[in-house]
Protein backbone atom coordinates (compact mmCIF):
# COMPACT_ATOMS: atom_id res chain seq x y z
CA UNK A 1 0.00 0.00 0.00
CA UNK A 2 1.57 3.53 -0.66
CA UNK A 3 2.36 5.48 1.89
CA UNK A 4 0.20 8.42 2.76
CA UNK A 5 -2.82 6.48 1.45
CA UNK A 6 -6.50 5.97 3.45
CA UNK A 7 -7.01 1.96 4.01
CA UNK A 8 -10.10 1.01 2.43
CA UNK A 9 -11.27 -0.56 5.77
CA UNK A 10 -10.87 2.77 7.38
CA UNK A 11 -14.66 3.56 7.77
CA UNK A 12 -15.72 4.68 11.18
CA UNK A 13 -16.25 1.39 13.03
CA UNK A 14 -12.82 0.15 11.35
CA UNK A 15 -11.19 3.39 12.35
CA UNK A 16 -12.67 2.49 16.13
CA UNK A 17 -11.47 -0.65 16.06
CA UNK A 18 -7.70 0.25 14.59
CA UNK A 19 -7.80 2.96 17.52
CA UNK A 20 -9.39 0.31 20.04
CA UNK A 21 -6.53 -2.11 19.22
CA UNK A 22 -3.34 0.52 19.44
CA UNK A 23 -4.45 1.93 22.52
CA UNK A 24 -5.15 -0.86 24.02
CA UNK A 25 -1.80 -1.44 25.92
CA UNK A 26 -0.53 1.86 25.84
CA UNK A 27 -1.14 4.63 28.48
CA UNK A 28 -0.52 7.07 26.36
CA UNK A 29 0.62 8.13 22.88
CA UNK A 30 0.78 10.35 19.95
CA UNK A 31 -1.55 10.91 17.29
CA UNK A 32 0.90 10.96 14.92
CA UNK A 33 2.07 7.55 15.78
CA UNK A 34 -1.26 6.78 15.18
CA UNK A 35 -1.56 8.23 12.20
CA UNK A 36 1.18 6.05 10.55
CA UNK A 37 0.32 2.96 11.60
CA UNK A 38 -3.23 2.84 9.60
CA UNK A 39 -0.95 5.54 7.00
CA UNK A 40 -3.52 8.23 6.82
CA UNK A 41 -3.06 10.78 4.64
CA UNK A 42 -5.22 13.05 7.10
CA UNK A 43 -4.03 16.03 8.82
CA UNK A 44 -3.75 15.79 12.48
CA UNK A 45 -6.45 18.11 13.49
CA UNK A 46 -8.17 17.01 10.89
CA UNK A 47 -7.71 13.08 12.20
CA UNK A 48 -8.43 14.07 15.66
CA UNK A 49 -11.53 15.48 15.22
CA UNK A 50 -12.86 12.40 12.88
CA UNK A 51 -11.71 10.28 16.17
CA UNK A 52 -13.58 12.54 19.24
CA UNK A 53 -16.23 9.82 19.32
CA UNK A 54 -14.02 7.01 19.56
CA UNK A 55 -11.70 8.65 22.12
CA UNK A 56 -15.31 8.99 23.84
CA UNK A 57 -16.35 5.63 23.47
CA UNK A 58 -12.46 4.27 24.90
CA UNK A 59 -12.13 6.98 27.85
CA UNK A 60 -9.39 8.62 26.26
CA UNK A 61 -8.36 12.43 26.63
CA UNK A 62 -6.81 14.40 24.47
CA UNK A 63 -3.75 17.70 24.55
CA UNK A 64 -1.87 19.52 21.88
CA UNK A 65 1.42 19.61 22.13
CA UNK A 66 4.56 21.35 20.63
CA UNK A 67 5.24 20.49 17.02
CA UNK A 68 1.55 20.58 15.70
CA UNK A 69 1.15 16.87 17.21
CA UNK A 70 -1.55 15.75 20.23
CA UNK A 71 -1.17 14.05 23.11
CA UNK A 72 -3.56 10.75 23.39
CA UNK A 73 -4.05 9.34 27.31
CA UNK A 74 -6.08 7.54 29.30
CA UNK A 75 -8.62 9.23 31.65
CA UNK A 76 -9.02 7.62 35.14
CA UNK A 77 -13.26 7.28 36.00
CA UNK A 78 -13.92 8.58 39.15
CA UNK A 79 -17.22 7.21 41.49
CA UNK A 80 -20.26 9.45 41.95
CA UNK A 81 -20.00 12.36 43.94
CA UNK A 82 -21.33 11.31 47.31
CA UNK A 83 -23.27 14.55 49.61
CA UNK A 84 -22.93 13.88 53.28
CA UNK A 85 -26.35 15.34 55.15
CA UNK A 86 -24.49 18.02 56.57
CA UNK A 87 -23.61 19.33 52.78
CA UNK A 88 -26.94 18.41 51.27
CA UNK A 89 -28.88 20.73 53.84
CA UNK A 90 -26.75 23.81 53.61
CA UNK A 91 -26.98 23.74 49.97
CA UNK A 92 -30.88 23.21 49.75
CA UNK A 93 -30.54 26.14 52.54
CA UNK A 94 -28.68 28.12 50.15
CA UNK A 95 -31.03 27.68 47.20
CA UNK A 96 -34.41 28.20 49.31
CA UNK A 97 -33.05 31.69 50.29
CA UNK A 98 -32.85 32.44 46.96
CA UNK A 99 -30.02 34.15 47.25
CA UNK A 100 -27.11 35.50 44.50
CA UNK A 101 -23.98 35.35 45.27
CA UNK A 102 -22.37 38.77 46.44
CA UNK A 103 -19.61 38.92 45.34
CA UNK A 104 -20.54 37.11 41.86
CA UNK A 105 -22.75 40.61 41.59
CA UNK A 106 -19.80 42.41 42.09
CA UNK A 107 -18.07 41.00 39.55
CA UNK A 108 -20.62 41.45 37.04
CA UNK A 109 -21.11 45.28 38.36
CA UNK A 110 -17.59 45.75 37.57
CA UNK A 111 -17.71 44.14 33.66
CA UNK A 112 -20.17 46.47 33.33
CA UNK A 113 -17.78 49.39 34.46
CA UNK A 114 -15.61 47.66 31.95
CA UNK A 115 -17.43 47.49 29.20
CA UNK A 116 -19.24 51.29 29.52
CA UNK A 117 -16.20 53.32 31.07
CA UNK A 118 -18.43 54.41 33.53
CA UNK A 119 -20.10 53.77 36.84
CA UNK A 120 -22.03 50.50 37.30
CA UNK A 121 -25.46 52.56 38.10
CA UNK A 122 -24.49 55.29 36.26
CA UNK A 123 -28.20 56.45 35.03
CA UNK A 124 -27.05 56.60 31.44
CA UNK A 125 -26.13 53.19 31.33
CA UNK A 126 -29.05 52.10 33.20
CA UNK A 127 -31.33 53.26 30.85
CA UNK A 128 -29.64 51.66 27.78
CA UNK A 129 -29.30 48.38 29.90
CA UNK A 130 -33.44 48.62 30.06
CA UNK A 131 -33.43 49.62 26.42
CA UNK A 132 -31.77 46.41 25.65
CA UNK A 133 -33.34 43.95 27.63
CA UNK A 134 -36.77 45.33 26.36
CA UNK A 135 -34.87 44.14 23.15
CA UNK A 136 -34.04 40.91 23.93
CA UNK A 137 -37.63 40.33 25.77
CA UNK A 138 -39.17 41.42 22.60
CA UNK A 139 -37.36 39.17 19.96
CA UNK A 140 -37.36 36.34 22.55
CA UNK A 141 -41.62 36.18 22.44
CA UNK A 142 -41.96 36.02 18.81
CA UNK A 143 -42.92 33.20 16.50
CA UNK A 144 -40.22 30.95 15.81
CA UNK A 145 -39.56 31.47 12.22
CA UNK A 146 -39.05 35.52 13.08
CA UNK A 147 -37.46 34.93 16.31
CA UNK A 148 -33.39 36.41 15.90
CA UNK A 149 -31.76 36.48 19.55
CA UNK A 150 -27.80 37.96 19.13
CA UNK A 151 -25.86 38.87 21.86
CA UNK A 152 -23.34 40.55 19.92
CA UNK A 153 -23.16 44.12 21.11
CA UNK A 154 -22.16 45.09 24.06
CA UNK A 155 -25.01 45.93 25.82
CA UNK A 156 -27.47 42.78 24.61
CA UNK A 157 -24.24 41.50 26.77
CA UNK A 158 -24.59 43.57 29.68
CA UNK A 159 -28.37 42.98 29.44
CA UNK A 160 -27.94 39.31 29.89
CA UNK A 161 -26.11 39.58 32.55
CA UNK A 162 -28.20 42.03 34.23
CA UNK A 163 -31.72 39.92 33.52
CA UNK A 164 -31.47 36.69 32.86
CA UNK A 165 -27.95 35.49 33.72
CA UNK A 166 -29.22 35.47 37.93
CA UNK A 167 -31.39 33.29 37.27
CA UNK A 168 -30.09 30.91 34.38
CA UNK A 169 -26.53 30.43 37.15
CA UNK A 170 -28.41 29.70 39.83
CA UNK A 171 -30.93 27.02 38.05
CA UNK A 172 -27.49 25.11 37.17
CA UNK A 173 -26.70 24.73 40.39
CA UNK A 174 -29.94 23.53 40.75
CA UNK A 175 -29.63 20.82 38.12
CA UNK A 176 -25.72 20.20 39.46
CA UNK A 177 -27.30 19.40 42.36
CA UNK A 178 -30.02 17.44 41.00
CA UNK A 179 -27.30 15.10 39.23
CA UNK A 180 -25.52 14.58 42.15
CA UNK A 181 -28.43 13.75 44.06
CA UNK A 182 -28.93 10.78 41.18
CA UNK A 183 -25.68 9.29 41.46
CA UNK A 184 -24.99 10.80 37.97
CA UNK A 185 -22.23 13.59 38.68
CA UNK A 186 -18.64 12.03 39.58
CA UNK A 187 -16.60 13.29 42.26
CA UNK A 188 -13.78 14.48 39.60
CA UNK A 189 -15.82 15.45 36.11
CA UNK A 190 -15.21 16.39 32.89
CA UNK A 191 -17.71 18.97 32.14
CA UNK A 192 -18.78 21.03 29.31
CA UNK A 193 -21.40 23.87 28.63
CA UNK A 194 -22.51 23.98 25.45
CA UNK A 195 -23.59 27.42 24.54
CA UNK A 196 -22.34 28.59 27.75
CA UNK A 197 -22.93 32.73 27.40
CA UNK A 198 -21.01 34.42 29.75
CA UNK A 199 -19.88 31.22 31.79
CA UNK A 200 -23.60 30.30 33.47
CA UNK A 201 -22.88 26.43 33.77
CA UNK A 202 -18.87 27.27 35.02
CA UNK A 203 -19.96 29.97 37.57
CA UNK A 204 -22.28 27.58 39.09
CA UNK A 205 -20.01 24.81 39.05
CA UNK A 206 -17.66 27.41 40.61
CA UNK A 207 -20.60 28.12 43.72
CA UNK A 208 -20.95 24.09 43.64
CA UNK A 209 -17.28 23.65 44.34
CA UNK A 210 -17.51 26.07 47.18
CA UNK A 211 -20.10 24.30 48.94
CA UNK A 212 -19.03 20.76 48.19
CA UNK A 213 -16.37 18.98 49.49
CA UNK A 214 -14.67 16.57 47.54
CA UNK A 215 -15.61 17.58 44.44
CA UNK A 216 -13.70 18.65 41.54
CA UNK A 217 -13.56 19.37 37.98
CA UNK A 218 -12.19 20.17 33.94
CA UNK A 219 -14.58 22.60 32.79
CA UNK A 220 -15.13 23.26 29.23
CA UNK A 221 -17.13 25.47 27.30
CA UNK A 222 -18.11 26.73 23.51
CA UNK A 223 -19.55 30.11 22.79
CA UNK A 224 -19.86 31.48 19.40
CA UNK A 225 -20.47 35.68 20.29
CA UNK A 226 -16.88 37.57 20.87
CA UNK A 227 -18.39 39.36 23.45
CA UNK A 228 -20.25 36.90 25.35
CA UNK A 229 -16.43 35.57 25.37
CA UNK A 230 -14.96 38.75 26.39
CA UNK A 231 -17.44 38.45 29.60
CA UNK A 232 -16.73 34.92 30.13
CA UNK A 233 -13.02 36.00 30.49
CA UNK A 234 -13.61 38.73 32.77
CA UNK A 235 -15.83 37.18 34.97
CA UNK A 236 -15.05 33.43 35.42
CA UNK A 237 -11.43 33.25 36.49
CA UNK A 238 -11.98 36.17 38.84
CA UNK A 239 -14.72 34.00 40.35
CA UNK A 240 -12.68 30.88 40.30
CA UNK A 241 -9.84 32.16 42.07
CA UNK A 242 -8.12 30.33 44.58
CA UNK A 243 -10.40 27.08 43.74
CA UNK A 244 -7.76 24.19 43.31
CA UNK A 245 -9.99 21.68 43.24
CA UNK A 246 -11.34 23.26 39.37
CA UNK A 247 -9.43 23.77 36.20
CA UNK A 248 -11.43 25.87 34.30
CA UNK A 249 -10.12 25.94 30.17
CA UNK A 250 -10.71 29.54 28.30
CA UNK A 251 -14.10 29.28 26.32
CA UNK A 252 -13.94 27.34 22.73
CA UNK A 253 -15.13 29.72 19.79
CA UNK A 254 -17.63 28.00 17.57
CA UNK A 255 -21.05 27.23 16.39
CA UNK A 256 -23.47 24.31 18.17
CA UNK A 257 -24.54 23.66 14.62
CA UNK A 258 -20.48 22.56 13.85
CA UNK A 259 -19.83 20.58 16.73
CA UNK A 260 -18.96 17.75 14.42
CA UNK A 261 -16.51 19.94 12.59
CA UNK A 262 -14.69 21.17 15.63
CA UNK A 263 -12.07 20.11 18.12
CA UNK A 264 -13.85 18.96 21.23
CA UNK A 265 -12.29 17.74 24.04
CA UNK A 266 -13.68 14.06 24.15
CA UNK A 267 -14.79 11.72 27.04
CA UNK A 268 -16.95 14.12 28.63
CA UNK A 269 -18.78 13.20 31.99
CA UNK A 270 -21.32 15.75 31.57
CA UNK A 271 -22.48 17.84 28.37
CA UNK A 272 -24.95 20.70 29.43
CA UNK A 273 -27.12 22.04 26.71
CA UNK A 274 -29.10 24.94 28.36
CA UNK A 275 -31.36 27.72 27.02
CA UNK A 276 -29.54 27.20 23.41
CA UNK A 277 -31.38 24.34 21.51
CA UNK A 278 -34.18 26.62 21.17
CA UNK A 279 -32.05 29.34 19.54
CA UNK A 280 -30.91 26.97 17.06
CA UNK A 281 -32.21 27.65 13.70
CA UNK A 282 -33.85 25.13 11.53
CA UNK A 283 -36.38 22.70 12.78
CA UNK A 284 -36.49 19.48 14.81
CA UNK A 285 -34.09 17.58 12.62
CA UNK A 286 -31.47 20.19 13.29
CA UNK A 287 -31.69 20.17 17.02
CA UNK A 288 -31.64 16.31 17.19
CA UNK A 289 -28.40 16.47 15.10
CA UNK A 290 -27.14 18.71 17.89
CA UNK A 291 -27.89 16.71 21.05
CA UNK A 292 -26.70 13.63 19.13
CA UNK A 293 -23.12 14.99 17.73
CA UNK A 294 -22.82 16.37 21.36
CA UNK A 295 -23.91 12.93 22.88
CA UNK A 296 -21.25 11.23 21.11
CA UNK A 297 -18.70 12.73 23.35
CA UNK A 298 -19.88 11.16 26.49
CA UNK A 299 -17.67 9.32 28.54
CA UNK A 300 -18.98 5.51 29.24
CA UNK A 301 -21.43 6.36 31.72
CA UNK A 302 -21.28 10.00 31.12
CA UNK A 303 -24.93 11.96 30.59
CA UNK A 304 -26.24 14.92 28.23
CA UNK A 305 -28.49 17.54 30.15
CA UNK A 306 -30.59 20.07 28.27
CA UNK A 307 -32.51 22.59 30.04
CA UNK A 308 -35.28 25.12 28.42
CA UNK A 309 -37.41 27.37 29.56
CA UNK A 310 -41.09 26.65 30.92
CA UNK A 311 -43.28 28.18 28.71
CA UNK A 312 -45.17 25.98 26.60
CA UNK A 313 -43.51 26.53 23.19
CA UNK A 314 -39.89 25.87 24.53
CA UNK A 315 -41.20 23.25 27.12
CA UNK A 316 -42.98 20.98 24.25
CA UNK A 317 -40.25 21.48 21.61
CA UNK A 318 -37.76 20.45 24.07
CA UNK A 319 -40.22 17.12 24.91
CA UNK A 320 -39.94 16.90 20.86
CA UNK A 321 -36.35 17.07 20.26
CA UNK A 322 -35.54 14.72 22.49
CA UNK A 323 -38.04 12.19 21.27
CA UNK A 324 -36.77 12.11 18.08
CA UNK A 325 -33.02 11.78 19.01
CA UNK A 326 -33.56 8.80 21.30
CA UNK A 327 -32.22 5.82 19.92
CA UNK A 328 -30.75 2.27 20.34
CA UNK A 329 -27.66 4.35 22.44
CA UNK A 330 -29.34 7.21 23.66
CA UNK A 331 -31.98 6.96 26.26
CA UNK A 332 -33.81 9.06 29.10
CA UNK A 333 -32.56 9.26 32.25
CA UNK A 334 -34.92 11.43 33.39
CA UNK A 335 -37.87 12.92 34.18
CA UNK A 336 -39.52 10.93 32.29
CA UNK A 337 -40.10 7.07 33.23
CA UNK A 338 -42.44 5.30 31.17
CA UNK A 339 -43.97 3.19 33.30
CA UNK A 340 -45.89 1.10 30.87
CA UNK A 341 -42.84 0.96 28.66
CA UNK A 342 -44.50 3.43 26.52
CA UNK A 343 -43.47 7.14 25.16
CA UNK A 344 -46.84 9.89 25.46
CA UNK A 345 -46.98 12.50 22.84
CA UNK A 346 -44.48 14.82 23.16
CA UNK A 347 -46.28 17.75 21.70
CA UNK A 348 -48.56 17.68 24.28
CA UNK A 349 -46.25 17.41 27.47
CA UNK A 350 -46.04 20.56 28.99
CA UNK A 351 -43.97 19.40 31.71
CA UNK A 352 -41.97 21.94 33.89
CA UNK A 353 -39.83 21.96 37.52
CA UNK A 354 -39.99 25.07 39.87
CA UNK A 355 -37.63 26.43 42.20
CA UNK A 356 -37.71 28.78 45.16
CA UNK A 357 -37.75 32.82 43.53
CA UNK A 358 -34.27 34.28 43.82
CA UNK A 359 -33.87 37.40 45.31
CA UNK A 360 -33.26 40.51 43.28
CA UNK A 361 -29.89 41.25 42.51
CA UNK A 362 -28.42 44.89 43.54
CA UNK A 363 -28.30 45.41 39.53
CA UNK A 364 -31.91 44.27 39.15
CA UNK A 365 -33.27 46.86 41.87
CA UNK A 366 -31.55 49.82 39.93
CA UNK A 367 -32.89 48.75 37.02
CA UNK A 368 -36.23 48.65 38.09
CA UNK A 369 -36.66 51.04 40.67
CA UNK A 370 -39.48 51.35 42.68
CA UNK A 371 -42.06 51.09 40.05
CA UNK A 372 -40.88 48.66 37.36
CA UNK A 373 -40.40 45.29 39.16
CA UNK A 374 -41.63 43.31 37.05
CA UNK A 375 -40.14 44.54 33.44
CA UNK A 376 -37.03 44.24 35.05
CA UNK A 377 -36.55 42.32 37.76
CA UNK A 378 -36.09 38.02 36.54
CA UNK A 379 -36.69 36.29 39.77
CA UNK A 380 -39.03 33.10 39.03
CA UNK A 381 -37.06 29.65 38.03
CA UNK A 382 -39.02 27.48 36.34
CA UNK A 383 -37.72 25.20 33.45
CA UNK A 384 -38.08 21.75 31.38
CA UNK A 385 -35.49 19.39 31.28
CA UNK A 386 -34.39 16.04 30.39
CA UNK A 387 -30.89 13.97 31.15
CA UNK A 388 -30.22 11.50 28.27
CA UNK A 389 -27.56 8.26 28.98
CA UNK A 390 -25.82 6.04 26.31
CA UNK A 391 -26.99 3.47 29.12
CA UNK A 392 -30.17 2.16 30.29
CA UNK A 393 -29.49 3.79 33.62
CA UNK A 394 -33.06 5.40 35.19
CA UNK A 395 -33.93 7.86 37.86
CA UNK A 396 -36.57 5.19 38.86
CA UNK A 397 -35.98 2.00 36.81
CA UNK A 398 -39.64 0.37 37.35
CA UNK A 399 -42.29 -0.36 34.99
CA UNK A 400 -45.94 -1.57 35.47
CA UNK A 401 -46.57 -5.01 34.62
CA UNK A 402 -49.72 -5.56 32.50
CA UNK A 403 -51.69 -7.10 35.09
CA UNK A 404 -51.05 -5.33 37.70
CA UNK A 405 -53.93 -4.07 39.58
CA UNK A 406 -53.97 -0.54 38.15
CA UNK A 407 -55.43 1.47 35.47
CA UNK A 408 -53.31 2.65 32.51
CA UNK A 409 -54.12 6.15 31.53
CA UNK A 410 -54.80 4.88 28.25
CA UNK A 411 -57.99 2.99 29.66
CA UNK A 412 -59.66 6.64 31.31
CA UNK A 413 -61.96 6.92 28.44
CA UNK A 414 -63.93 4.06 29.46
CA UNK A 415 -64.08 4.54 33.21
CA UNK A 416 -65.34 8.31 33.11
CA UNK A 417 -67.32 8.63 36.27
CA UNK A 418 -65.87 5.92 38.15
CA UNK A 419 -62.99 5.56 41.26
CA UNK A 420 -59.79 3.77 40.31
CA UNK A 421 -56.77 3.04 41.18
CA UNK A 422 -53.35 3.99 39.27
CA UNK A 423 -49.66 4.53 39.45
CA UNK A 424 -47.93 7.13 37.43
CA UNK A 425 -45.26 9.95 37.71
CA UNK A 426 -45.92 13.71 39.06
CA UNK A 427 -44.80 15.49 36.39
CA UNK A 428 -45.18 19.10 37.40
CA UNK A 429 -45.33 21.48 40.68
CA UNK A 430 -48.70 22.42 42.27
CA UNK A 431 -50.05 24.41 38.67
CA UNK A 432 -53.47 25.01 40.94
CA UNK A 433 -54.52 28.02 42.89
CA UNK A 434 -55.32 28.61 46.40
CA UNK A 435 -58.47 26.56 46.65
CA UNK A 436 -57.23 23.32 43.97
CA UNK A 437 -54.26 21.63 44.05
CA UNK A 438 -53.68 20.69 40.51
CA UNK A 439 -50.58 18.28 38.81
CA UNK A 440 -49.88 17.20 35.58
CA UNK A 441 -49.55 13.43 35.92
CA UNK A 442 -47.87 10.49 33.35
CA UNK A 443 -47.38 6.80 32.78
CA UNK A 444 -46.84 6.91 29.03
CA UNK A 445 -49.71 5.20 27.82
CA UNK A 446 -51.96 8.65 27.85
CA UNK A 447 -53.38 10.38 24.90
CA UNK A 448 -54.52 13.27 26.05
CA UNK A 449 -53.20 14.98 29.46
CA UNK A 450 -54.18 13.46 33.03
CA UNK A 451 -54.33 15.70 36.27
CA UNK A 452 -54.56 15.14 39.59
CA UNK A 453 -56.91 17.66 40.99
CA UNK A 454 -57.20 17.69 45.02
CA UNK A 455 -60.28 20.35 46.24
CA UNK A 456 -58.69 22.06 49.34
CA UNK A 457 -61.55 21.10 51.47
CA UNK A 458 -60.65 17.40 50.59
CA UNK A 459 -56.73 17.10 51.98
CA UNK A 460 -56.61 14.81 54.57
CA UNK A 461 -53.69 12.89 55.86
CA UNK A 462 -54.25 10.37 53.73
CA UNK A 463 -53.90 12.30 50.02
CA UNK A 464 -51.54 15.37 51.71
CA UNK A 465 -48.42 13.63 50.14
CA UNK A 466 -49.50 15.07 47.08
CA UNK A 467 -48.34 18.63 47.89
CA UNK A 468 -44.61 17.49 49.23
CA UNK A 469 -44.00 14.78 46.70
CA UNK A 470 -40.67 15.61 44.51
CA UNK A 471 -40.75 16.57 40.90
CA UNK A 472 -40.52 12.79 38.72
CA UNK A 473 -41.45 10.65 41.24
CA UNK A 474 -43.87 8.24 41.11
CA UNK A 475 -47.31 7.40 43.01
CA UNK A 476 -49.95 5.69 43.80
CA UNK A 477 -53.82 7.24 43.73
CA UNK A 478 -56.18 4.59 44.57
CA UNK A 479 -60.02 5.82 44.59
CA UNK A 480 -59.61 8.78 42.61
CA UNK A 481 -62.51 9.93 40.55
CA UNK A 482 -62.19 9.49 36.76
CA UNK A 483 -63.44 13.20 35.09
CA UNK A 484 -63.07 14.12 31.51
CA UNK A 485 -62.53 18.43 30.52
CA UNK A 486 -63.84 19.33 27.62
CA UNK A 487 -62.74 22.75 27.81
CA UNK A 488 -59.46 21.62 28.11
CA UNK A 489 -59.36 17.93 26.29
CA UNK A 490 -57.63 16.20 29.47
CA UNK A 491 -58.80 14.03 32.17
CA UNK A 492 -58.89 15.15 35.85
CA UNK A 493 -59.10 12.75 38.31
CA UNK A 494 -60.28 13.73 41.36
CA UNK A 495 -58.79 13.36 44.80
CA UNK A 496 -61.28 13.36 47.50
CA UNK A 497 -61.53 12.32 51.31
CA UNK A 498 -61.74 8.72 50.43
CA UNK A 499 -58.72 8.69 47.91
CA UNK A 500 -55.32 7.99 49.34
CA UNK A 501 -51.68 8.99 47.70
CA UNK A 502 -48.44 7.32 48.80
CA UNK A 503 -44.97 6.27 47.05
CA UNK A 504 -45.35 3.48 44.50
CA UNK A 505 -43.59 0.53 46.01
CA UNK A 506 -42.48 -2.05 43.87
CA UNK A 507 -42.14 -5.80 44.72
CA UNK A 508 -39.09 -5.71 46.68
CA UNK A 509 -40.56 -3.44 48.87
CA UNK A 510 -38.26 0.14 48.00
CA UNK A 511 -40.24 2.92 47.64
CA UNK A 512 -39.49 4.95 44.36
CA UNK A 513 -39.18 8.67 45.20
């Protein structure tokens, strides 16, 4: 064969195996030692990127070195990241305060200083900061096709920062801790933010880091806007300092829509895709070709989070995206659980967490005075999300067996007007008012939505555990009154004195929640 040329084996799974095979007693090693033992006549970078997936796939890690050439090792796994009591409480402390960090808010105050020449709350660039986040508010609520979000110039910058980065930094630390709590965040990770603005998945992993012992980290990100770049090196290694326990990379420029194209690092532990898939132009097709040239980064037993936000456009399309990239190697880790082994429709699940409000920021007050509060002051955190696995690891591996004493959802038409029993998943907070409890429900089978609807003047101590139970977890409503909405096209069932809710316990006797 002459040298320089492609063997014709040399197709993706035969370029996995050739890597698979020289690796495979070597702790480390150049690519370029790779390179001429299948003689490619592809560049380095070039090779490199063509391999991220397999590196992936074989744990391996990658550096560039001196001379154009990379660096090819082995990446040790570390075990979940285990929170004693003690650390669990003072974070969920932390987060039910709702506060923001202050001294985070003084680094932002002084990029903006940066960035204007002038005083944080000087009124001139308060009023341009309002000027811009009406901007951003108004492009952000428009139809899909005409939506056009940029954060470009300087003061769409400053204007994230100033409205919705608060709130976006301090949901990832809810969703760090969320991971962790599922065994799915390792006690040294390899992270990386897709999309990642001015740092909002580093900053939190920053206030994580702070509050957790024993945990450490690689952090990675990609941005595509220069000056959401500019703001992510201002702000994030100021933050970071004196943190040994983090090594935090500078941001990687380039497009979500190119992340096959690019050079990645590889074996990931984590891949966070939040508040960007719905910016991505196209339609459904080209957000499942994101999460799926993303996913292909993931360490073995490594997980893909993407995060929108609640309303119902973002929160369905989200449900939709990720329906049509699961696959034979990609499969949900949660919320959802399909308990009859069954998907629902995804275009109807409006399915959403929420959090404790944060507190306004210093920034946010200015802003908004005493009389605008709520153009300019971003306090609630609400948001969809959904962690996808290579694996078929579950947040609550159960499923129903079909004769199991209990109602599928897909059986409600014909029992309108009678009590039954069922077991499904919560998904949603209390969406009722003061006198009804209300709470979109699932077990996959359903065509149209199911709600648990519990009349104030019928909590007892028998149905309360309705109003505590977490987010995803799944129950058991036995004597609930099958309803059917018209003026909605869902089914209520109705929780009264007689009904009783309690953790679905499976045969071995664990409770799921």
């Amino acid at each position: 064969m002459p040298a320089g040329s492609q063997p014709e084996f040399m197709t993706s799974a035969g370029l996995q195996d050739a890597l698979r095979n020289f690796s495979s007693s070597k702790e480390e090693f150049l690519l370029s030692d790779f390179s001429d033992r299948i003689r490619s006549s592809t560049g380095l970078l070039e090779l490199l990127v063509m391999l991220l997936p397999s590196l992936s796939l074989l744990g391996l890690g990658w550096e560039k070195i001196t001379g154009g050439d990379f660096r090819i090792f082995y990446i040790p796994r570390a075990g979940s990241l285990v929170l004693p009591k003690k650390t669990l409480r003072k974070v969920d402390a932390y987060l039910a305060r709702g506060e923001f960090d202050g001294e985070l808010q003084g680094l932002i105050e002084q990029y903006v200083g940066q960035v204007t020449g002038k005083s944080w709350d000087d009124p001139v660039v308060l009023e341009r900061i309002r000027s811009a986040i009406m901007q951003q508010k108004g492009q952000y609520w428009k139809e899909e096709r005409a939506r056009k979000i940029g954060y470009r110039k300087g003061y769409a910058v400053l204007a994230y920062l100033s409205y919705h980065a608060p709130v976006y930094i301090t949901q990832s630390l809810h969703l760090l801790l969320m991971l962790a709590r599922d065994g799915l965040l390792p006690s040294r990770a390899r992270i990386l933010d897709a999309g990642t603005g001015p740092g909002v998945l580093p900053l939190a992993a920053i206030m994580f880091a702070r509050m957790v012992p024993g945990f450490s980290s690689e952090i990675f990100a990609v941005e595509r806007a220069d000056s959401f770049m500019d703001a992510y090196r201002f702000i994030v290694p100021r933050y970071a300092s004196g943190i040994s326990s983090l090594s935090i990379y500078p941001p990687i420029k380039g497009d979500l829509r190119d992340a096959s194209s690019i050079p990645l690092p590889s074996s990931l532990d984590l891949i966070v895709l939040q508040n960007v898939l719905n910016e991505v132009p196209g339609n459904t097709a080209d957000r499942v070709a994101v999460i799926i040239a993303f996913s292909r980064l993931l360490a073995p037993g490594g997980s893909l989070l993407i995060a929108e936000p609640a309303d119902k456009g973002n929160s369905t399309r989200l449900r939709i995206n990720v329906a049509a990239a699961l696959s034979e190697d990609l499969h949900i880790h949660s919320p959802c659980t399909f308990l009859r082994q069954r998907q629902c429709h995804p275009d109807r699940c409006w399915s959403f967490i929420t959090q404790p409000p944060l507190r306004p920021t210093r920034l946010m007050m200015r802003l908004s005075g005493e009389r605008e509060t709520y153009r300019f002051q971003n306090v609630d955190i609400k948001y969809s999300y959904a962690v996808l696995v290579h694996d078929n690891r579950k947040r609550h591996p159960c499923t129903v067996p079909k004769d199991a004493p209990y109602l599928p959802f897909s059986s409600l038409p014909r029992h309108s007007g009678k009590r039954v029993n069922v077991i499904c998943t919560v998904m949603s907070g209390d969406i009722g008012d003061a006198d009804t409890h209300v709470f979109l429900l699932c077990d996959g089978s359903q065509n149209k939505p199911v709600y648990a609807v519990l009349p104030r003047y019928h909590l007892t101590a028998k149905n309360r555990y309705l109003l505590t139970v977490p987010y995803s977890s799944v129950v058991e409503l036995r004597q609930v009154l099958v309803r059917y909405n018209r003026n909605h096209q869902a089914y209520n069932l109705l929780i009264s004195r007689q009904s009783g809710v309690r953790p679905f316990e499976p045969e071995h006797g664990e409770p799921i929640q």
